[in-house]
Every structure is written in structure tokens, then in C-alpha cells.
Protein backbone atom coordinates (compact mmCIF):
# COMPACT_ATOMS: atom_id res chain seq x y z
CA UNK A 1 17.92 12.43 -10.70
CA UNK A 2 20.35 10.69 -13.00
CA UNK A 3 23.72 12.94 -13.43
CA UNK A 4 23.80 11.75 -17.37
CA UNK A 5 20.92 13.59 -19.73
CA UNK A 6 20.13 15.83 -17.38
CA UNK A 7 22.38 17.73 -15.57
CA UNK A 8 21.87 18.49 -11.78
CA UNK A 9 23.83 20.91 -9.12
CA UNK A 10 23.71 20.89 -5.57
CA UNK A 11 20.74 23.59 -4.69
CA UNK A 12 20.64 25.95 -2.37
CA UNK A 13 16.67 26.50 -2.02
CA UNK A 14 15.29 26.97 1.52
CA UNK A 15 13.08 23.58 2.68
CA UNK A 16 11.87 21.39 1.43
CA UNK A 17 14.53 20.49 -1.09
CA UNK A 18 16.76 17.40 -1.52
CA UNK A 19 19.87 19.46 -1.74
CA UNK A 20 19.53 19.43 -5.67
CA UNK A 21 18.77 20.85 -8.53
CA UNK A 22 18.13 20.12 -12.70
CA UNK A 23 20.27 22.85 -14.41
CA UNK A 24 21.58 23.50 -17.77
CA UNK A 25 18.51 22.58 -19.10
CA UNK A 26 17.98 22.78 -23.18
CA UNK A 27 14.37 23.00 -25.26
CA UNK A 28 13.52 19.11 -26.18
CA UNK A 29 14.64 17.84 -22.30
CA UNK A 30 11.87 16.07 -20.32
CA UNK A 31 12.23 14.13 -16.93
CA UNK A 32 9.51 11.28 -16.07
CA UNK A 33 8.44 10.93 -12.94
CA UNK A 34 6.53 7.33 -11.86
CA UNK A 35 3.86 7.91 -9.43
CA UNK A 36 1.53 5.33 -7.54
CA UNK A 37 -1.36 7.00 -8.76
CA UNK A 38 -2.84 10.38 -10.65
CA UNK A 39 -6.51 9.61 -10.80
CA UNK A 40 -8.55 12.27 -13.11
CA UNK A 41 -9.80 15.26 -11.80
CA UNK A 42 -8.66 19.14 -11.47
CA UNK A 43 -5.20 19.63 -9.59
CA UNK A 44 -2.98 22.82 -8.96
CA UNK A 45 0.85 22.36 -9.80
CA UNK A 46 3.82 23.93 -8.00
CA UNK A 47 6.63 23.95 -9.66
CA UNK A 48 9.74 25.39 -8.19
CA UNK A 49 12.26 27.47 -10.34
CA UNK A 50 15.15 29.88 -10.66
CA UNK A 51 16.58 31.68 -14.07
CA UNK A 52 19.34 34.25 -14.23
CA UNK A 53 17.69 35.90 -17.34
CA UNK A 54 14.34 34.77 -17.69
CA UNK A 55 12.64 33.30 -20.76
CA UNK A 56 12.43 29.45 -20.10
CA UNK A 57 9.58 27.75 -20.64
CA UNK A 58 8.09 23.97 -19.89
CA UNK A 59 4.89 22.24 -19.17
CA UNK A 60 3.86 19.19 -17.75
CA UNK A 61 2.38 15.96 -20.00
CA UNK A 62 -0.27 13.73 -18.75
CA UNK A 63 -0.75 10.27 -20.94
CA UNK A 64 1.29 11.98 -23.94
CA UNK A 65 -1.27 15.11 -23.63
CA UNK A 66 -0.35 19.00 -22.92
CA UNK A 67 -2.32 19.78 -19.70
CA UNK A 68 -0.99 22.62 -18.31
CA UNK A 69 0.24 24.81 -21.57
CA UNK A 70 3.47 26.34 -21.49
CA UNK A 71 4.19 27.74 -18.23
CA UNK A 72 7.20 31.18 -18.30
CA UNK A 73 9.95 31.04 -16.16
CA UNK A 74 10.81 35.16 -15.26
CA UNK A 75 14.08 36.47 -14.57
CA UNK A 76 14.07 35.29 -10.49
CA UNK A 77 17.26 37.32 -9.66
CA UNK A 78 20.00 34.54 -9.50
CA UNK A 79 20.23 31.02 -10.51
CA UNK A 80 19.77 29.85 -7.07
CA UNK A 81 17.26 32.55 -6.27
CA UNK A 82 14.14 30.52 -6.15
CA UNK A 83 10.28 31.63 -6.97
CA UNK A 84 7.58 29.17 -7.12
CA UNK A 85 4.76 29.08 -10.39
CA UNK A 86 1.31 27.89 -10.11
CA UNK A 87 -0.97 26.49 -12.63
CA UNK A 88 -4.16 24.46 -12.60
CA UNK A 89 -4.85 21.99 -14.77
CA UNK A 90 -7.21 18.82 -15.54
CA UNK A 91 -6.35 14.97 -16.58
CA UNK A 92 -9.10 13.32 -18.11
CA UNK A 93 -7.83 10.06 -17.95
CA UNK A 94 -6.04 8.14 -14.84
CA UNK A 95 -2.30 8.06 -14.97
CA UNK A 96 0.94 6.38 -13.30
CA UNK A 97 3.23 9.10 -14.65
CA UNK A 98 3.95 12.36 -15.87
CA UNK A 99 6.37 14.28 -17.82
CA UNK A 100 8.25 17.56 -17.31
CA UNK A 101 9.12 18.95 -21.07
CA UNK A 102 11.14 22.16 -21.56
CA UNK A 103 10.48 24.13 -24.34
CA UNK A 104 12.73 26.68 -23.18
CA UNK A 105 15.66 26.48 -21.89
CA UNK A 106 17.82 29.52 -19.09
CA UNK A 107 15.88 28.07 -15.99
CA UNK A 108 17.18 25.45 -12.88
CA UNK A 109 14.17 23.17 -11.59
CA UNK A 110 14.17 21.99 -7.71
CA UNK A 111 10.86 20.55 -7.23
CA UNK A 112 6.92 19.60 -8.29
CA UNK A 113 3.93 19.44 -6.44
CA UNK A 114 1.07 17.89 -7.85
CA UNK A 115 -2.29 18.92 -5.42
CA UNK A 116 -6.08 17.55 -5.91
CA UNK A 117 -8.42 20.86 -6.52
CA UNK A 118 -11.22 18.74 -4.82
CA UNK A 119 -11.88 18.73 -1.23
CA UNK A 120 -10.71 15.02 1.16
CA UNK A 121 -12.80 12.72 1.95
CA UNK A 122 -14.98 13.33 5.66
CA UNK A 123 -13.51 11.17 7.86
CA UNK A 124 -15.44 9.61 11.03
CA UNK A 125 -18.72 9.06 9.64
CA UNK A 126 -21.04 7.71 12.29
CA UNK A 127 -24.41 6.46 11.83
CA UNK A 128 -27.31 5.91 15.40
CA UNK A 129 -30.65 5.11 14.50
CA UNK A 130 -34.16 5.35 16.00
CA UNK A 131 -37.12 3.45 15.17
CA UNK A 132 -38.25 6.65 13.20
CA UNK A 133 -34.97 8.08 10.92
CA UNK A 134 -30.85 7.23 11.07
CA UNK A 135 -28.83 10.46 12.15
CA UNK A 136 -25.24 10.85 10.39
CA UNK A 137 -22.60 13.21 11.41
CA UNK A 138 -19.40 13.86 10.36
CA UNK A 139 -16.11 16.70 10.79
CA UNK A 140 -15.74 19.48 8.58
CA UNK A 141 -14.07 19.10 5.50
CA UNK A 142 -11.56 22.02 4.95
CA UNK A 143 -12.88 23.86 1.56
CA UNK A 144 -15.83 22.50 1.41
CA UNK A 145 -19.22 24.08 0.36
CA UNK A 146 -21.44 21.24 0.44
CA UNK A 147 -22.03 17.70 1.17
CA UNK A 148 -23.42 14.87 -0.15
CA UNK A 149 -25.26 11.37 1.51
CA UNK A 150 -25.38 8.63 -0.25
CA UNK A 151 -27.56 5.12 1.07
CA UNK A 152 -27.60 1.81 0.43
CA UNK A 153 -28.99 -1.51 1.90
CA UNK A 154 -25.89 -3.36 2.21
CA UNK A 155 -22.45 -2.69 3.41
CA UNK A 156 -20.39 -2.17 0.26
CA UNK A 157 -23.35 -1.92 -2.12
CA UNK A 158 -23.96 0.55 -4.86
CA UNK A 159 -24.69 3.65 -3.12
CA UNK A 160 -27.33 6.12 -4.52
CA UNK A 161 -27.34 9.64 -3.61
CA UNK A 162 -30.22 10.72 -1.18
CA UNK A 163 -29.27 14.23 -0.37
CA UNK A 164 -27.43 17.14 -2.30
CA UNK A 165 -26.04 20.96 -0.58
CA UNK A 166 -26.18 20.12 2.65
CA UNK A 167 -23.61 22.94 4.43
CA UNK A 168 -24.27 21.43 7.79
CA UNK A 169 -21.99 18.00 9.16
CA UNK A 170 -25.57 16.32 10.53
CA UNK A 171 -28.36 14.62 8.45
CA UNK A 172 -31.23 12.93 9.42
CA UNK A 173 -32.24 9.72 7.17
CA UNK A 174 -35.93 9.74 7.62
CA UNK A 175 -37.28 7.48 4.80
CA UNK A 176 -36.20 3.87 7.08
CA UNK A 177 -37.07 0.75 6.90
CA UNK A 178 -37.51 -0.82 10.67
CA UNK A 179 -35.77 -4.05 11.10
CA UNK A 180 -32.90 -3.38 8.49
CA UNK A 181 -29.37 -2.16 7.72
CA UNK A 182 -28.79 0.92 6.04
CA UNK A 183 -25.48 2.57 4.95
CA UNK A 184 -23.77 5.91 4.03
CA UNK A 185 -21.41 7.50 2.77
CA UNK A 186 -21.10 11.33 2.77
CA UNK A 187 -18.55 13.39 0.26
CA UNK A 188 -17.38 17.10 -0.11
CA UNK A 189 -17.86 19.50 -3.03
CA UNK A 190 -16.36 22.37 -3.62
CA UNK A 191 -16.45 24.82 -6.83
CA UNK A 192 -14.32 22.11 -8.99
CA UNK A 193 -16.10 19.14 -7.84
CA UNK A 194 -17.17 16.54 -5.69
CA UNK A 195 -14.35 14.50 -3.34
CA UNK A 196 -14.04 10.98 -2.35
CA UNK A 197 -16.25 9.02 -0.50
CA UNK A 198 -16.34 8.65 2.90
CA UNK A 199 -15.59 5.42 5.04
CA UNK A 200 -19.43 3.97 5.25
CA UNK A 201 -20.91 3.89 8.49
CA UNK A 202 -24.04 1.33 8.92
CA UNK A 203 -26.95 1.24 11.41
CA UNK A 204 -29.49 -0.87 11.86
CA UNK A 205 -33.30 0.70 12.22
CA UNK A 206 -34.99 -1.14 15.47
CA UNK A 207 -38.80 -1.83 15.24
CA UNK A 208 -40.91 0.88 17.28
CA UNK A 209 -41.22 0.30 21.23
CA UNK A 210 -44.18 -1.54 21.98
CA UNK A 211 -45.76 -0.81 25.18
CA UNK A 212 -48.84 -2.60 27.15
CA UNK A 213 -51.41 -1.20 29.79
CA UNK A 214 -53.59 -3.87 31.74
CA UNK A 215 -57.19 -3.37 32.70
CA UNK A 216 -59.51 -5.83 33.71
CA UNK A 217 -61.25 -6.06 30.47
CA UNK A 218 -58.87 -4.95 27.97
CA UNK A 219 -55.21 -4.50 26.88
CA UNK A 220 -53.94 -0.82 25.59
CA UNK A 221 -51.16 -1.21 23.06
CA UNK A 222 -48.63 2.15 22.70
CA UNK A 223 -45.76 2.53 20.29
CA UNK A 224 -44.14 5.45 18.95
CA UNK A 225 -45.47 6.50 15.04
């Protein structure tokens, strides 16, 4: 924080903190914060205050846009007693900032956490195929309540989805084509939506075993179906 504008005071919150605080903060103030990236989707802010009295307000701007409403700082018993509000809320657009505006003043700020509502990305896809299907598995994803698969026929192509509510980590591929590459991707859903994509995972689907039995007036071909 810049000591100029806004005014900050050393903080005596428990961890995590940086040792300070924004205080003495008046309706009209706002703080930017650059971040790397704030893609769309639902997330869950944190943000971290203390009032003396009560009665502050602020929310949080996304791309010039209210997203959160006006969030109400309570009386937290001290101006270093510290309390942490909650409030979910959606950007509709990608961003590389946001803004903290106080409508309100009689509150001290110590921190913001911005979270993603939707569930990570599966991690450790892997992919082993049989003449007859390709059979995926993947960890748990904490939260979620489904998964999706999603195929295509080369690595890094436009995936299409082949399978929806699957609430197991395996899946068996059985629509193959022998003697080509197929590859996946699995994401997580949860009640607000559907994560990230996996890292693919290819395999490539072998012809059939072919098998011969010798008589001494024929020859007996065997493969599997």
C-alpha cells in the first residue's frame, strides 16, 4: 500500500497478514489491485475487516461493474479486532484488475481473497488402450459431483464431449478406431459449473490379435471381436 491517499497502520491480525492495515478510510476511497489473471466465472470473496462502531460499507468492481453489492462491515469489537465477510459473486467478462470502493467509511481493511466457485482441474489423466475400447482414469477432484470426457483425434485438437455425470474417476472409450490416436481430456462440475480441462492424455488403439492354427488342409484364423 502507498502511505499517501490511503492511509495504512501497522495491524495486529493473527496470520496471514503483512503486518498492515488500510485505516481511516472515507466513502469515495477505492484501492486497485493488478492481478495476472481473473478469468469469468463464479468466485467467493474474503475480505478481512475490523470497525470500532460498525456501519462501513464497500464492494468490489470488476471491469467498472458492481459485482458483489455493498457488503456491511458490523461493529467487530475493536479496531484491530478482526472478523472475516464472505460474498459470492460472478464476472462476466475476463479481467486483470479489480477495485475495492468504500461507500462507507468506520472500518480498517487487512486483506482479500478472491477463490474460483468451480472445482480444479483432474490432474494425472492416463489413457491404455485395447484393441476393443481406451480406459481413462483419473484422482478425485475435491467438490466435485461429476465429470466430464471429452475426445479428439489429434493431440491438441478441438475436443468434443463424449460423456456427461460420470461420479466415478474410470471411463471406458468404447466407440475406437483400431490403428489410431485418440485423446482426452476429463473436467469437474460442481453445482456452479464445470472446471478446467485436464492435461490430455493420448493412446493409440492397436489392431485386434491375429492368431493362426495349421492343419494339413487348411489355416484357422482367430482374433478377438
Amino acid at each position: 500500500y502507498r502511505n499517501d491517499s490511503v492511509d495504512i497502520e501497522a495491524c495486529g491480525d493473527a496470520t496471514p497478514t503483512l503486518g498492515y492495515d488500510v485505516g481511516w478510510l472515507d466513502a469515495g476511497d477505492w484501492m486497485k489491485y493488478t492481478v495476472q489473471s481473473l478469468p469469468t466465472g463464479p468466485y467467493s470473496l474474503a475480505a478481512r475487516v475490523a470497525s470500532g462502531n460498525g456501519g462501513g460499507a464497500f464492494h468490489i468492481e470488476v471491469n467498472g461493474s458492481n459485482v458483489t453489492s455493498s457488503l456491511s462491515v458490523p461493529a467487530t469489537g475493536g479496531w484491530q479486532s478482526w472478523t472475516t465477510l464472505q460474498r459470492p459473486f460472478t464476472n462476466a467478462l475476463p479481467a486483470t484488475s479489480y477495485r475495492v470502493v468504500v461507500e462507507t467509511g468506520g472500518f480498517n481493511l487487512n486483506w482479500l481473497q478472491l477463490a474460483s466457485l468451480l472445482p480444479g482441474a483432474p490432474s494425472n489423466l492416463t489413457a491404455s488402450a485395447t484393441s476393443t475400447q481406451v480406459n481413462l482414469l483419473w484422482p478425485p477432484v475435491s467438490g466435485a459431483t461429476s465429470y466430464r470426457v471429452k475426445r479428439s483425434m489429434s493431440s491438441g485438437g478441438n475436443f468434443t464431449v463424449i460423456a456427461t455425470g460420470i461420479t466415478g474417476t474410470t471411463f471406458a472409450d468404447t466407440n475406437v478406431t483400431n490403428g489410431s490416436f485418440a485423446y482426452y481430456v476429463v473436467s469437474a462440475v460442481n453445482a456452479h459449473g464445470e472446471g478446467a480441462p485436464s492435461p490430455e492424455a493420448g493412446a493409440f488403439i492397436p489392431f485386434p490379435l491375429l492368431a493362426a492354427q495349421f492343419a494339413s488342409n487348411q489355416v484357422v484364423l482367430i482374433w478377438s471381436n
